[in-house]
N, C-alpha and C. Protein backbone atom coordinates (compact mmCIF):
# COMPACT_ATOMS: atom_id res chain seq x y z
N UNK A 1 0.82 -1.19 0.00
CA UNK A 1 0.00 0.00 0.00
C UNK A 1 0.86 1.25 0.00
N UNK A 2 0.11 2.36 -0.26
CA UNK A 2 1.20 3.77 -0.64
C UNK A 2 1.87 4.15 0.93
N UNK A 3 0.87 4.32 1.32
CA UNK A 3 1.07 4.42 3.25
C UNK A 3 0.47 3.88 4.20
N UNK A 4 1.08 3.04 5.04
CA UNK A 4 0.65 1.88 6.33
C UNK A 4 -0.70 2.46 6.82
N UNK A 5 -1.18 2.74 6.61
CA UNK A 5 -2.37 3.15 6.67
C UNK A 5 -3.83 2.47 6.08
N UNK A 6 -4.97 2.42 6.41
CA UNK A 6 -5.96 2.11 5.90
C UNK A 6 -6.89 3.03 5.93
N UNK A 7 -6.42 4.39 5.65
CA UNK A 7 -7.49 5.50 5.62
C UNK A 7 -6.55 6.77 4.85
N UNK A 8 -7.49 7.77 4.46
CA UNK A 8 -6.55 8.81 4.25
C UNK A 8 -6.36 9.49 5.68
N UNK A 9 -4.89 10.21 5.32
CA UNK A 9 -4.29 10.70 6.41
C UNK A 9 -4.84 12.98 6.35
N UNK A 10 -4.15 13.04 7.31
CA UNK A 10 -4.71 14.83 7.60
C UNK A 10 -3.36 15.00 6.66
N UNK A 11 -3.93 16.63 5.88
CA UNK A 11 -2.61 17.00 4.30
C UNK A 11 -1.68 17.57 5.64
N UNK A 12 -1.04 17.16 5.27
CA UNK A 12 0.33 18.49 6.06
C UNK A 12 1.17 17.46 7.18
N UNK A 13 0.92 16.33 7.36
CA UNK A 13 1.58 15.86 8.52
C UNK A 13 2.84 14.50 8.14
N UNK A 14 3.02 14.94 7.27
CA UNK A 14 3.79 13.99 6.20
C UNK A 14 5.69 14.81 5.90
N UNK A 15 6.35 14.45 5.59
CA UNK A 15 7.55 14.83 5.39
C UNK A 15 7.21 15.80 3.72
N UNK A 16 7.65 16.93 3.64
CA UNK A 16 7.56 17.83 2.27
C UNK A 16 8.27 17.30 1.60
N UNK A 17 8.50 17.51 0.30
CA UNK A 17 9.15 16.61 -1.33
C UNK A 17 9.99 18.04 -1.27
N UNK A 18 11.25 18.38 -2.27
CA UNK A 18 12.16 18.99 -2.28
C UNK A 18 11.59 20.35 -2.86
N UNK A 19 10.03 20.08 -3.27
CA UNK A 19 10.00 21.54 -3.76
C UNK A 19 8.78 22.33 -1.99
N UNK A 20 9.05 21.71 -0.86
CA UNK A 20 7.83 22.25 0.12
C UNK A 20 6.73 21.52 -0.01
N UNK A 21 6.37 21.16 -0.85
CA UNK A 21 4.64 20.21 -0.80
C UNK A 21 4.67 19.30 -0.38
N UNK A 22 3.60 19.07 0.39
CA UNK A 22 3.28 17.79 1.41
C UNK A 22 2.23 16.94 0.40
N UNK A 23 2.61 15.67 0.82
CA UNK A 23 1.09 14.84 0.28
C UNK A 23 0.43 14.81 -1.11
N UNK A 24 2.14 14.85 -2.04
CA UNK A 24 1.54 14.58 -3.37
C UNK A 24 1.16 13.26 -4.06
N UNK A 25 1.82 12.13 -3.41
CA UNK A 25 1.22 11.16 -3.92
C UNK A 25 0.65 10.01 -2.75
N UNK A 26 -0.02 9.38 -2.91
CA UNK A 26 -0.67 8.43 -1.85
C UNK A 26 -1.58 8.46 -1.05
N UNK A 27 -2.38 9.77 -0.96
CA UNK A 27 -3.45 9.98 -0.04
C UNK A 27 -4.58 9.65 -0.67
N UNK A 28 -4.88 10.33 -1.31
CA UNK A 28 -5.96 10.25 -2.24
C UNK A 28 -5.48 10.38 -3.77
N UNK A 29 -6.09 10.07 -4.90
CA UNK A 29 -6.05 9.90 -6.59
C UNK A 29 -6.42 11.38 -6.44
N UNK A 30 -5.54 12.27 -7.41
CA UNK A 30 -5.67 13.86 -7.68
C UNK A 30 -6.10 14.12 -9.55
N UNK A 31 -7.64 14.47 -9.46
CA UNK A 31 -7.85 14.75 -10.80
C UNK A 31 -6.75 16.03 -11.56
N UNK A 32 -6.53 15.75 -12.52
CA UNK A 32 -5.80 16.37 -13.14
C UNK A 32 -6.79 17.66 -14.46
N UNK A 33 -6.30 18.73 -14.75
CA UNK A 33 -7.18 19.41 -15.81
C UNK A 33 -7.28 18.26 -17.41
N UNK A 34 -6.31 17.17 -17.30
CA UNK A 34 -5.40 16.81 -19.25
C UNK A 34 -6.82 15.95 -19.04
N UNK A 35 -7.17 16.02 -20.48
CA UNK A 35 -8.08 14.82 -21.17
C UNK A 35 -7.65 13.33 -20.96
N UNK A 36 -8.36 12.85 -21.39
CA UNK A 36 -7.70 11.38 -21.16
C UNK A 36 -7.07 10.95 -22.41
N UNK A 37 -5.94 10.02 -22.67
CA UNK A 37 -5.31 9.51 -24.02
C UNK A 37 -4.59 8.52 -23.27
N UNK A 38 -5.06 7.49 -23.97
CA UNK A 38 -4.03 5.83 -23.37
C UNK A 38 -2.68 5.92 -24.06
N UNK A 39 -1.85 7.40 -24.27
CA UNK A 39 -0.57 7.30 -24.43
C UNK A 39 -0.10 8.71 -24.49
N UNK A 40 1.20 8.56 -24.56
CA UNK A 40 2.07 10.39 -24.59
C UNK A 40 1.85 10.47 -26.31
N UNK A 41 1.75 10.07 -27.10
CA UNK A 41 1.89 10.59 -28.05
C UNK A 41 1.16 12.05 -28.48
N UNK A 42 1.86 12.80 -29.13
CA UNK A 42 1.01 14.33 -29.27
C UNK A 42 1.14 15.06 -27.84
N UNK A 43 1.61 14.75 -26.98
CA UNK A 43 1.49 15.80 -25.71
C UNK A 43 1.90 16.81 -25.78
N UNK A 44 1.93 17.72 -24.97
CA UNK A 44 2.64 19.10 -24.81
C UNK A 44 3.68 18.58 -24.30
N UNK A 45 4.95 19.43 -24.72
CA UNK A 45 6.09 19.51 -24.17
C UNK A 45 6.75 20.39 -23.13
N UNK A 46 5.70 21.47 -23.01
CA UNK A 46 5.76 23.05 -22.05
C UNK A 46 5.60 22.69 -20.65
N UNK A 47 4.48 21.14 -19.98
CA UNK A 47 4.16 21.49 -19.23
C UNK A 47 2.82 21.63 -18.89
N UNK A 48 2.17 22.33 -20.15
CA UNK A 48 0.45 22.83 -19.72
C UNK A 48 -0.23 21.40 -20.12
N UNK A 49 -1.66 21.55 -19.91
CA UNK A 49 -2.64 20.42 -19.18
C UNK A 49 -2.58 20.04 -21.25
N UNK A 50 -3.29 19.06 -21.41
CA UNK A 50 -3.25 17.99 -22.36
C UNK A 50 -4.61 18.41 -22.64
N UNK A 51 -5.33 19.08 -23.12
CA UNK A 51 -6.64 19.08 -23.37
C UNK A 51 -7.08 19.49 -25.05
N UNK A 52 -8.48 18.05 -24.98
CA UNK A 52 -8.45 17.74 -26.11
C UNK A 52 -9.09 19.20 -27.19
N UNK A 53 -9.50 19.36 -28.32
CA UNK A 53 -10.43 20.27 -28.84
C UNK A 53 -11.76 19.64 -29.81
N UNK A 54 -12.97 19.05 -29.84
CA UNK A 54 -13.55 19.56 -28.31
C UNK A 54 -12.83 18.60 -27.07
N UNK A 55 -13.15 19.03 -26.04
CA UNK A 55 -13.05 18.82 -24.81
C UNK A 55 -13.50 17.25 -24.79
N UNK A 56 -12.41 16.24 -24.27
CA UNK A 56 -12.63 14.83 -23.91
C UNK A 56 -13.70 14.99 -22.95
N UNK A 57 -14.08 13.80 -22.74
CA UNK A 57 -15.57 13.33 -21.50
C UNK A 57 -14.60 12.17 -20.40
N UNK A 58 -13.78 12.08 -20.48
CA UNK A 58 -13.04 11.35 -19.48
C UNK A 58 -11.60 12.57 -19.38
N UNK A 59 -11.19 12.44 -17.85
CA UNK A 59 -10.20 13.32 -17.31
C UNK A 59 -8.91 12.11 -16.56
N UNK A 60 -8.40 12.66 -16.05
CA UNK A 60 -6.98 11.91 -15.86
C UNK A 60 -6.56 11.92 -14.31
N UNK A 61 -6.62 11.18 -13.36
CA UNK A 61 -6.19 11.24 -12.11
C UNK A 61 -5.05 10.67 -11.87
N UNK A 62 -4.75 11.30 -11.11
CA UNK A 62 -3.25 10.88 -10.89
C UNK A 62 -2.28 10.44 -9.14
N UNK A 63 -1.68 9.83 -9.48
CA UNK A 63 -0.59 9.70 -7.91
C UNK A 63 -0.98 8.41 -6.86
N UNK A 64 -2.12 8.05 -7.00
CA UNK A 64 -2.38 6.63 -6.27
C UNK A 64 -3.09 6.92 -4.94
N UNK A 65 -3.54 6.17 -3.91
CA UNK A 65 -4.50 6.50 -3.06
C UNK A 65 -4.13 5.93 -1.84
N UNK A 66 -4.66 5.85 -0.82
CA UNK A 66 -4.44 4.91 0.69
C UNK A 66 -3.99 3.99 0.33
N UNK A 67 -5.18 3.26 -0.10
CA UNK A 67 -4.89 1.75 -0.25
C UNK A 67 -4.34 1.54 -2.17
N UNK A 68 -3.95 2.17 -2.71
CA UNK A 68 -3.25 1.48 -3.90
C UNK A 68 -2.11 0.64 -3.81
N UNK A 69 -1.70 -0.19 -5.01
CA UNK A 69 -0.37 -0.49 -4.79
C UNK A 69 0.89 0.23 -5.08
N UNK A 70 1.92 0.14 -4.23
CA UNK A 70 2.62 1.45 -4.45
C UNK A 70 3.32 1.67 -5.78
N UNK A 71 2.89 0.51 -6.63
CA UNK A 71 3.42 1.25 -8.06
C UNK A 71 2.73 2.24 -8.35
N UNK A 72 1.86 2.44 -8.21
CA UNK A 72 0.72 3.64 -8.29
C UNK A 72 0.95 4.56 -7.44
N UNK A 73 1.54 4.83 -6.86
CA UNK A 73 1.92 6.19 -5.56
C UNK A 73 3.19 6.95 -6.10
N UNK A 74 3.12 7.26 -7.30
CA UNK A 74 3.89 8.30 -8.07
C UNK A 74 2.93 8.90 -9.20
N UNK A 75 3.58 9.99 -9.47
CA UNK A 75 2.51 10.95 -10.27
C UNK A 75 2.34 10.45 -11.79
N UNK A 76 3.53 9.61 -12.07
CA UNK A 76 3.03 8.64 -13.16
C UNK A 76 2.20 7.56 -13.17
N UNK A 77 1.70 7.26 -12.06
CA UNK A 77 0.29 6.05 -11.79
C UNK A 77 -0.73 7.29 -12.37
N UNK A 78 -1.55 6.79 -13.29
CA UNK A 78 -2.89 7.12 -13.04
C UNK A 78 -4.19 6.55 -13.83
N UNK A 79 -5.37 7.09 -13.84
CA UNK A 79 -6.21 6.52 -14.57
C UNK A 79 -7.03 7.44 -15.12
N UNK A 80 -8.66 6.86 -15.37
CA UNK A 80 -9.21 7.35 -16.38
C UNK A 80 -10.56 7.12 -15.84
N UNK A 81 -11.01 8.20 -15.29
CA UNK A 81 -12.27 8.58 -15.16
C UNK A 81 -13.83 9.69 -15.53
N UNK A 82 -14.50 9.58 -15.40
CA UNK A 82 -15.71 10.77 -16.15
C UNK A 82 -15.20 12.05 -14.60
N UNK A 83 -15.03 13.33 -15.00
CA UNK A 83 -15.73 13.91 -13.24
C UNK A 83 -16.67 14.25 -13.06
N UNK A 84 -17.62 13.64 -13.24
CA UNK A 84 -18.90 13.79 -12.46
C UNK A 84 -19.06 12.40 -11.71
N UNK A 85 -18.12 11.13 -11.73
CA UNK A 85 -17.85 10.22 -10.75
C UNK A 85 -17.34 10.58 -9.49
N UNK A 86 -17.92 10.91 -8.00
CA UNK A 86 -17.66 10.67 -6.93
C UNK A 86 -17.06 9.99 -6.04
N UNK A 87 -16.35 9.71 -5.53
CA UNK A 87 -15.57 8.66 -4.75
C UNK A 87 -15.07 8.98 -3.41
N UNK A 88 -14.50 8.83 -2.35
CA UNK A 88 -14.20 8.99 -1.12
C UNK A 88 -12.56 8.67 -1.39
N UNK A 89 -11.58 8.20 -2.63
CA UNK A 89 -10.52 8.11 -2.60
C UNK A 89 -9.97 9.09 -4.18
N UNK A 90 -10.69 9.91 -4.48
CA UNK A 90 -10.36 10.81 -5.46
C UNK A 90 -10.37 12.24 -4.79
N UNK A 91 -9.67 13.51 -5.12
CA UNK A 91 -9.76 14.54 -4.71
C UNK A 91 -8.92 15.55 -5.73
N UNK A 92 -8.69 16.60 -5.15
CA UNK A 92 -8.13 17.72 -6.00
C UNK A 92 -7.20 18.23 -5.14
N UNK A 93 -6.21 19.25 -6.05
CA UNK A 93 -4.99 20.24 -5.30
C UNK A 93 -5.17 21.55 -5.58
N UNK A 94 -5.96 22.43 -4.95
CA UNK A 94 -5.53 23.72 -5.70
C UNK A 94 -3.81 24.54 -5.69
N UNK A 95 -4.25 25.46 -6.58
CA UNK A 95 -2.53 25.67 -6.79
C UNK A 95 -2.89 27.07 -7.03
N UNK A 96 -1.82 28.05 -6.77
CA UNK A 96 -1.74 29.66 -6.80
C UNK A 96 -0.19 29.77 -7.98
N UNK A 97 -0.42 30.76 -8.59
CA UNK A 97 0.77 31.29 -9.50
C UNK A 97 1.24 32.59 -8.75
């Protein structure tokens, strides 16, 4: 599992990653803005979100959850869901520029 745990944990009480952020992978699956595509081909190279024109109906979560296996508890684990699916092990990050 990502962390000895069988629940999600409180954000902030975890050791920070080298850039300050706590709790990027393993708590909960983090929807991402990129469309969904079962490969890199065509991606952006900059950085910005992957989004289709029109707009895909499936979105991209990412980083793995409580209970995943920890191949999945890096920001390259992810999957492929609608968001208007609900779950108790999916969530979001907001972010400031």
């Amino acid at each position: 599992y990502c962390i000895n745990e069988l629940y999600a944990h409180v954000v902030g009480l975890k050791v920070p990653n080298a850039f300050g952020l706590h709790d990027m992978s393993g708590n909960v699956w983090e929807w991402s803005e990129d469309d969904w595509h079962s490969n890199y081909t065509g991606a952006p190279v900059d950085g910005s979100a992957w989004v289709s024109t029109p707009r895909g109906s499936i979105r991209v979560g990412r980083g793995g959850y409580w209970n995943s296996y920890g191949s999945d508890c890096r920001s390259a684990g992810r999957f492929s869901n609608y968001p208007s699916d609900v779950s108790s092990f999916v969530g979001f990050r907001l972010s400031r520029s």
